[in-house]
N, C-alpha and C. Protein backbone atom coordinates (compact mmCIF):
# COMPACT_ATOMS: atom_id res chain seq x y z
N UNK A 1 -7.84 -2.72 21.06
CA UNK A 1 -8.51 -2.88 22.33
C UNK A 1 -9.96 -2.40 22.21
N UNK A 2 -10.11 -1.46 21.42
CA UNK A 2 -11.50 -0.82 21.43
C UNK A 2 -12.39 -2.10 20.41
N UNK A 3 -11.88 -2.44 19.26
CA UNK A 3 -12.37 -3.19 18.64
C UNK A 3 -13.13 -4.18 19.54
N UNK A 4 -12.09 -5.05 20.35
CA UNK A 4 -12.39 -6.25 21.34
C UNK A 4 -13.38 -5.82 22.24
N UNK A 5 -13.52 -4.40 22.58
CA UNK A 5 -14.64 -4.20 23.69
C UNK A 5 -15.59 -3.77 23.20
N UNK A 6 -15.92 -3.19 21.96
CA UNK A 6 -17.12 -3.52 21.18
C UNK A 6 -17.63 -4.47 20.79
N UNK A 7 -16.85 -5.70 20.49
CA UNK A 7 -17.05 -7.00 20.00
C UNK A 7 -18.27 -7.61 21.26
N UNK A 8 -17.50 -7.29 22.23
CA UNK A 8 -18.13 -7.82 23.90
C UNK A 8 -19.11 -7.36 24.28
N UNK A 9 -19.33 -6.26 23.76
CA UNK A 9 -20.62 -5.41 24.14
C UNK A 9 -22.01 -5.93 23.06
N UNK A 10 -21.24 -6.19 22.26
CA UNK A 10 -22.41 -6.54 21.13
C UNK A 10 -22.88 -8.01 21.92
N UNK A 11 -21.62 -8.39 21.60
CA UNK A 11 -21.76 -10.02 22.47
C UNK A 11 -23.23 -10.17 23.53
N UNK A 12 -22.54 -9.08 24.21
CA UNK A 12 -23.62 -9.22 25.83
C UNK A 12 -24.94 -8.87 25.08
N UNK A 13 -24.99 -7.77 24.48
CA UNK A 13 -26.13 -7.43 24.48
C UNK A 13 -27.34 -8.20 23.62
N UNK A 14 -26.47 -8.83 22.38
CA UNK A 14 -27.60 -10.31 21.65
C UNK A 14 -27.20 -11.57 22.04
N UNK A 15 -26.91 -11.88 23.37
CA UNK A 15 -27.07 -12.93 24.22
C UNK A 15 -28.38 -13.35 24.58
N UNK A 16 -28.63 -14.17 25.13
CA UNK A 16 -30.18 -14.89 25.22
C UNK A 16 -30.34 -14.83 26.64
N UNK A 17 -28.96 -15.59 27.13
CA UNK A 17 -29.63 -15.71 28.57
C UNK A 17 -27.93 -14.82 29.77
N UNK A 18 -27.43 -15.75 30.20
CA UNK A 18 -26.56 -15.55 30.88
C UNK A 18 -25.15 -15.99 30.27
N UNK A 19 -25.33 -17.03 29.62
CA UNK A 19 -24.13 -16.97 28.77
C UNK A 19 -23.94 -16.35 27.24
N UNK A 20 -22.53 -16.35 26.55
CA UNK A 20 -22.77 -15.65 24.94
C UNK A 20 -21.62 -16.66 24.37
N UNK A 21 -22.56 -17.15 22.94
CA UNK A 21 -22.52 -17.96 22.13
C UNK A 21 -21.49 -17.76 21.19
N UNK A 22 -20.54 -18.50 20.63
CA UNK A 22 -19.36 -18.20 19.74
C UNK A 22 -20.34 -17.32 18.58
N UNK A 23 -21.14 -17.80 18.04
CA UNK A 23 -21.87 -16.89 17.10
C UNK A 23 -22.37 -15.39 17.19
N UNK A 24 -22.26 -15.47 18.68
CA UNK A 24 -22.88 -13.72 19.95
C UNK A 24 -21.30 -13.07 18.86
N UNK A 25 -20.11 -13.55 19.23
CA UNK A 25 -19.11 -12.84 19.29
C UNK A 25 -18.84 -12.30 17.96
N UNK A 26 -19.27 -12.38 17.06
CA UNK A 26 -19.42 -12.21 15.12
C UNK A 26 -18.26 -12.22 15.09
N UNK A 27 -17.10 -13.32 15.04
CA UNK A 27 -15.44 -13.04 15.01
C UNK A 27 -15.95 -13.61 13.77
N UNK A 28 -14.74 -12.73 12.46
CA UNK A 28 -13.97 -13.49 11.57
C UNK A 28 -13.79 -14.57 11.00
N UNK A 29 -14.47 -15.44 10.14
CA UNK A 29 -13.32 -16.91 9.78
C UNK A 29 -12.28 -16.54 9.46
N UNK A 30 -11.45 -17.71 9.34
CA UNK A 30 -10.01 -17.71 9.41
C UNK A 30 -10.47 -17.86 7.75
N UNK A 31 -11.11 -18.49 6.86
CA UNK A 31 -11.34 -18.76 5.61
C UNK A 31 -12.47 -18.81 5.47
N UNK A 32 -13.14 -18.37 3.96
CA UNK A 32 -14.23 -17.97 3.64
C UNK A 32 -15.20 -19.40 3.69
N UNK A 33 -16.29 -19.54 3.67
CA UNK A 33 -17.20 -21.19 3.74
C UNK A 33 -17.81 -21.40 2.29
N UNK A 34 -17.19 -22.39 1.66
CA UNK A 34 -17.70 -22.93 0.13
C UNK A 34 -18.98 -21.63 -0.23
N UNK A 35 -19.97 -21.46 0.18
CA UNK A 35 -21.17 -20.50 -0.25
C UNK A 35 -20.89 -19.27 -0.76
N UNK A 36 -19.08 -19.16 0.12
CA UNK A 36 -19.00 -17.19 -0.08
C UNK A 36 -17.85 -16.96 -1.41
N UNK A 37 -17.79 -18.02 -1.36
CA UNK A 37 -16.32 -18.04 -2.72
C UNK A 37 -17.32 -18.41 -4.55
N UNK A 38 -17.33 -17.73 -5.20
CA UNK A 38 -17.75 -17.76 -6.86
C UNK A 38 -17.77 -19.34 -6.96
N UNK A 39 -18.75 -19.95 -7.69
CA UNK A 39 -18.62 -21.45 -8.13
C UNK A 39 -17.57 -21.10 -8.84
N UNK A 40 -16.60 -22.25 -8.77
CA UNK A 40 -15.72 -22.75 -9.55
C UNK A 40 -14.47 -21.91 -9.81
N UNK A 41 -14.80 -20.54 -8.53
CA UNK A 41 -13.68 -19.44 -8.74
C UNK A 41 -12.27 -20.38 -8.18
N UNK A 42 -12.46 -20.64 -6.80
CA UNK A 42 -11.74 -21.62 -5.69
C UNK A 42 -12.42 -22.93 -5.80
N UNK A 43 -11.23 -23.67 -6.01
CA UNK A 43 -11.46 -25.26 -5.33
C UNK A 43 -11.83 -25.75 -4.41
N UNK A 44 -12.74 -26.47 -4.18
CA UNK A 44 -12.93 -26.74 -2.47
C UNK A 44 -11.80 -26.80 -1.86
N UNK A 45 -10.75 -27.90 -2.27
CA UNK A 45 -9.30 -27.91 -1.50
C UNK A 45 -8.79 -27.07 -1.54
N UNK A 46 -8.97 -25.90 -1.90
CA UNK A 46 -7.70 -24.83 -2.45
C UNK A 46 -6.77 -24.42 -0.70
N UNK A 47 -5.65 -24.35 -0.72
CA UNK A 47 -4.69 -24.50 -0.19
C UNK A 47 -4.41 -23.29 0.28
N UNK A 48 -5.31 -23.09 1.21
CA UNK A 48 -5.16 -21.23 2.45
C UNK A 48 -3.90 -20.98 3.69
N UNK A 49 -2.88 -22.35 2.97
CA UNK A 49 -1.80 -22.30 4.23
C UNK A 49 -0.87 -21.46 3.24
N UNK A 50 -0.08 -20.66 4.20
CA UNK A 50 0.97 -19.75 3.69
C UNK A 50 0.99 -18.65 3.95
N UNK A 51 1.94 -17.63 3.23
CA UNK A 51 2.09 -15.90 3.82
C UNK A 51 0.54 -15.72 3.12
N UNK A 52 0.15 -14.59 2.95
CA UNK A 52 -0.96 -13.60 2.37
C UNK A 52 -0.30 -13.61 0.90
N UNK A 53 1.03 -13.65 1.03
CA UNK A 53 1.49 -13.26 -0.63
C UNK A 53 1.18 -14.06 -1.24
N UNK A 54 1.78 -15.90 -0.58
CA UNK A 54 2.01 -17.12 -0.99
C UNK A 54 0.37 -17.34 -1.31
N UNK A 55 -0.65 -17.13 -0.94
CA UNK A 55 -2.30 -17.84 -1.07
C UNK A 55 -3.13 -16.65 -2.03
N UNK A 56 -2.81 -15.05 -1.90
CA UNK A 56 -2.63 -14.61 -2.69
C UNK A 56 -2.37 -14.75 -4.43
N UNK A 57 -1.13 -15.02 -4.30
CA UNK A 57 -0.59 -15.78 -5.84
C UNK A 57 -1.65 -17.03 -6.37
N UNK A 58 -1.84 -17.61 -5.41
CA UNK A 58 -2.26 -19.42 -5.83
C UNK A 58 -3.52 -18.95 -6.61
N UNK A 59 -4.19 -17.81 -4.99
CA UNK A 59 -6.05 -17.67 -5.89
C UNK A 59 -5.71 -16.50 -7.36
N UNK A 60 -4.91 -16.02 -7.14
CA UNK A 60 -5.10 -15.15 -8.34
C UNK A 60 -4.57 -16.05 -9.77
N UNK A 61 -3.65 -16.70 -9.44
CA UNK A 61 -2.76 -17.43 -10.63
C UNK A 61 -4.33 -18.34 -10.73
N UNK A 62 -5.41 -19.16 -10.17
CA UNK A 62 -6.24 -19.81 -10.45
C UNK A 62 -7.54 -19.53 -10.58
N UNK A 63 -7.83 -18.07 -10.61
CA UNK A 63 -9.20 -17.10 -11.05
C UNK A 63 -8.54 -16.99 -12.04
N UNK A 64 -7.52 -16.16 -12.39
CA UNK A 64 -7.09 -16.33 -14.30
C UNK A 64 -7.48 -16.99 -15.05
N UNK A 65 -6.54 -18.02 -14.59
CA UNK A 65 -6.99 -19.42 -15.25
C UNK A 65 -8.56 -19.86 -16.05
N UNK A 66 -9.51 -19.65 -15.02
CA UNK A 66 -10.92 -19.74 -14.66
C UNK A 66 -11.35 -18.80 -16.08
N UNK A 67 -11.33 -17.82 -15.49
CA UNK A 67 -11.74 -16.54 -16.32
C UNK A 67 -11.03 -16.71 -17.51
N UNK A 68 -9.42 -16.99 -17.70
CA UNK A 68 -9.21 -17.32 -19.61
C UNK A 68 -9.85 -18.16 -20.38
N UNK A 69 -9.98 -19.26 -19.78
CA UNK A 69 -10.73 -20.53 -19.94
C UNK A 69 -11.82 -20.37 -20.85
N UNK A 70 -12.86 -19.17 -19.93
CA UNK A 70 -14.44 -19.30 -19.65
C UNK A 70 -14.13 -18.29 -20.66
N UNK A 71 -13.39 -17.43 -21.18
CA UNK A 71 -13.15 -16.17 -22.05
C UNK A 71 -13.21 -16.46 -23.43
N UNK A 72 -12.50 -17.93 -23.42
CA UNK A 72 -11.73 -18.51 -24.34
C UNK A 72 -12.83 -19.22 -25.04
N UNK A 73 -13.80 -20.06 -24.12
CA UNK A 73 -14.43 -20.83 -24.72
C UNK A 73 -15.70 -20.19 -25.07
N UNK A 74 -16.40 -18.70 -24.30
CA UNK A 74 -17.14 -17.94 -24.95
C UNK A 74 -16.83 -17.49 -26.40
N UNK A 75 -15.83 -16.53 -26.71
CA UNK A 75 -15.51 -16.62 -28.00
C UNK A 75 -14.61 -17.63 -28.68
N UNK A 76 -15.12 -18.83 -28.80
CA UNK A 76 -15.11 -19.51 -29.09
C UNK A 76 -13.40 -19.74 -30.16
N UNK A 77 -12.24 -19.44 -28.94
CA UNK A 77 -10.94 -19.54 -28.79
C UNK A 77 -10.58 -18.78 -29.76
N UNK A 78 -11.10 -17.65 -30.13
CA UNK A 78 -10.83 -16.58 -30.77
C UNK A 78 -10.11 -15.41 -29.90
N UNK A 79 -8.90 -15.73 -29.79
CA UNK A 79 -7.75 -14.97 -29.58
C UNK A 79 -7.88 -13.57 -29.44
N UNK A 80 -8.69 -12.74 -30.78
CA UNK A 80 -8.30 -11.65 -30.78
C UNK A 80 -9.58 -10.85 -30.58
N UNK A 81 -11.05 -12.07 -30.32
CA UNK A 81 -11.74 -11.32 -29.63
C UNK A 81 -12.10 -11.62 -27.82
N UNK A 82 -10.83 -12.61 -27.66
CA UNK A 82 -10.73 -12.78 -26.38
C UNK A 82 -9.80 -11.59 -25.50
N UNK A 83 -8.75 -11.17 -26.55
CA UNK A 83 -8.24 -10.45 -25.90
C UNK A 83 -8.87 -9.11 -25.70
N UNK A 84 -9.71 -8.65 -26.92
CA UNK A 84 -10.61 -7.28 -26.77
C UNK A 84 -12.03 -7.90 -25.13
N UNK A 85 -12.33 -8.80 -25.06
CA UNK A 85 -13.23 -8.96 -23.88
C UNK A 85 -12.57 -8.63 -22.77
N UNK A 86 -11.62 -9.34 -22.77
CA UNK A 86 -10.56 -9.31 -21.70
C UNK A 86 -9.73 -7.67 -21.09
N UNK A 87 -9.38 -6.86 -22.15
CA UNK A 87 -9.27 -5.73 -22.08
C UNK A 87 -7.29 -6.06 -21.80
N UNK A 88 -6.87 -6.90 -23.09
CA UNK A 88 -5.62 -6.82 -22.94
C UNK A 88 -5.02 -6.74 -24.62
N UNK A 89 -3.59 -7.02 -24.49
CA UNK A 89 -3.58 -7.04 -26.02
C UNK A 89 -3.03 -8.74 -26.23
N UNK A 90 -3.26 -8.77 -27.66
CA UNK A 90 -3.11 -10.14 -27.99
C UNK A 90 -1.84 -11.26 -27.69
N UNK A 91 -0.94 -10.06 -27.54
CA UNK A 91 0.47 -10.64 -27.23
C UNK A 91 0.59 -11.12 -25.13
N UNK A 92 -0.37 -10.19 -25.06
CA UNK A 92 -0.29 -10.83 -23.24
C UNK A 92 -1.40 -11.89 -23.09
N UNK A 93 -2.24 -11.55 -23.93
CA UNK A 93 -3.37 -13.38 -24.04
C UNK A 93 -2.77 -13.79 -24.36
N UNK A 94 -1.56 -14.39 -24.92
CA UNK A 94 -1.09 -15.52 -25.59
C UNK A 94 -0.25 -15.74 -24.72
N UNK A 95 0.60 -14.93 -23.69
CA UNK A 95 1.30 -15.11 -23.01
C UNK A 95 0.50 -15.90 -21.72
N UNK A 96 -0.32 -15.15 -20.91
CA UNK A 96 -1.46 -15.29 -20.35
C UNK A 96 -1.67 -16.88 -20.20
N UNK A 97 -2.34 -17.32 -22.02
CA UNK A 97 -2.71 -18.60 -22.11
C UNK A 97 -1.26 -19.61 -21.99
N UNK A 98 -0.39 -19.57 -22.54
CA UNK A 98 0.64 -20.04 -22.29
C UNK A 98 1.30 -20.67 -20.63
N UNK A 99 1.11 -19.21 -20.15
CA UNK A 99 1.25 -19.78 -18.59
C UNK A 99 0.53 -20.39 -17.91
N UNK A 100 -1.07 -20.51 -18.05
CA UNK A 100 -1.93 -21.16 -17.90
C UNK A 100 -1.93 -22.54 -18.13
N UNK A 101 -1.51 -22.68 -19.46
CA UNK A 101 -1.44 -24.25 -20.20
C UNK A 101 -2.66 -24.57 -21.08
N UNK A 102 -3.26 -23.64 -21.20
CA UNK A 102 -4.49 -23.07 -21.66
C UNK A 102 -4.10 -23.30 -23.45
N UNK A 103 -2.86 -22.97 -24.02
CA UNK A 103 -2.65 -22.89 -25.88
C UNK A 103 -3.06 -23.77 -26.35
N UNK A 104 -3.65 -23.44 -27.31
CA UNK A 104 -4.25 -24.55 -28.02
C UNK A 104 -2.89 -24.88 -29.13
């Protein structure tokens, strides 16, 4: 409740005239706008319907991805200095890449 009546107060007070503008109210997106998400971290389509767990999983299972990739092709698919960049051991990069689809 206190939140909402601060929200309103701000509202009123950087209003222009007599009315206040969806933008007056600084609410929340429901999802972040292409500019605020890493190039190429998220897909434009990427798929924000579901629990927190369910959209959760999707972006993390597909920043991995991203980041093994980009890991992979910096050291130049060298495994065992991908896994020292990475800060894992060689047996969970391989696992890692595996689940990915990433193995060469």
């Amino acid at each position: 409740m206190r939140e909402l009546q601060n929200t309103l107060e701000r509202a009123v007070i950087l209003a222009d005239g007599l009315s206040i503008r969806p933008e007056g109210l600084q609410l929340p997106v429901s999802k972040p706008d292409a500019g605020q998400v890493l190039a190429g971290m998220l897909a434009e389509n990427f798929n924000w319907e579901g629990s927190l767990e369910e959209v959760t999983a999707r972006a993390a299972s597909h920043v991995e991805k991203v980041l093994l990739e980009s890991t992979m092709r910096e050291c130049k698919w060298n495994k065992t200095r991908a896994a020292e960049k990475l800060g894992v051991s060689p047996k969970t990069l391989l696992t890692k890449l595996r689940s990915a689809g990433l193995e060469e």
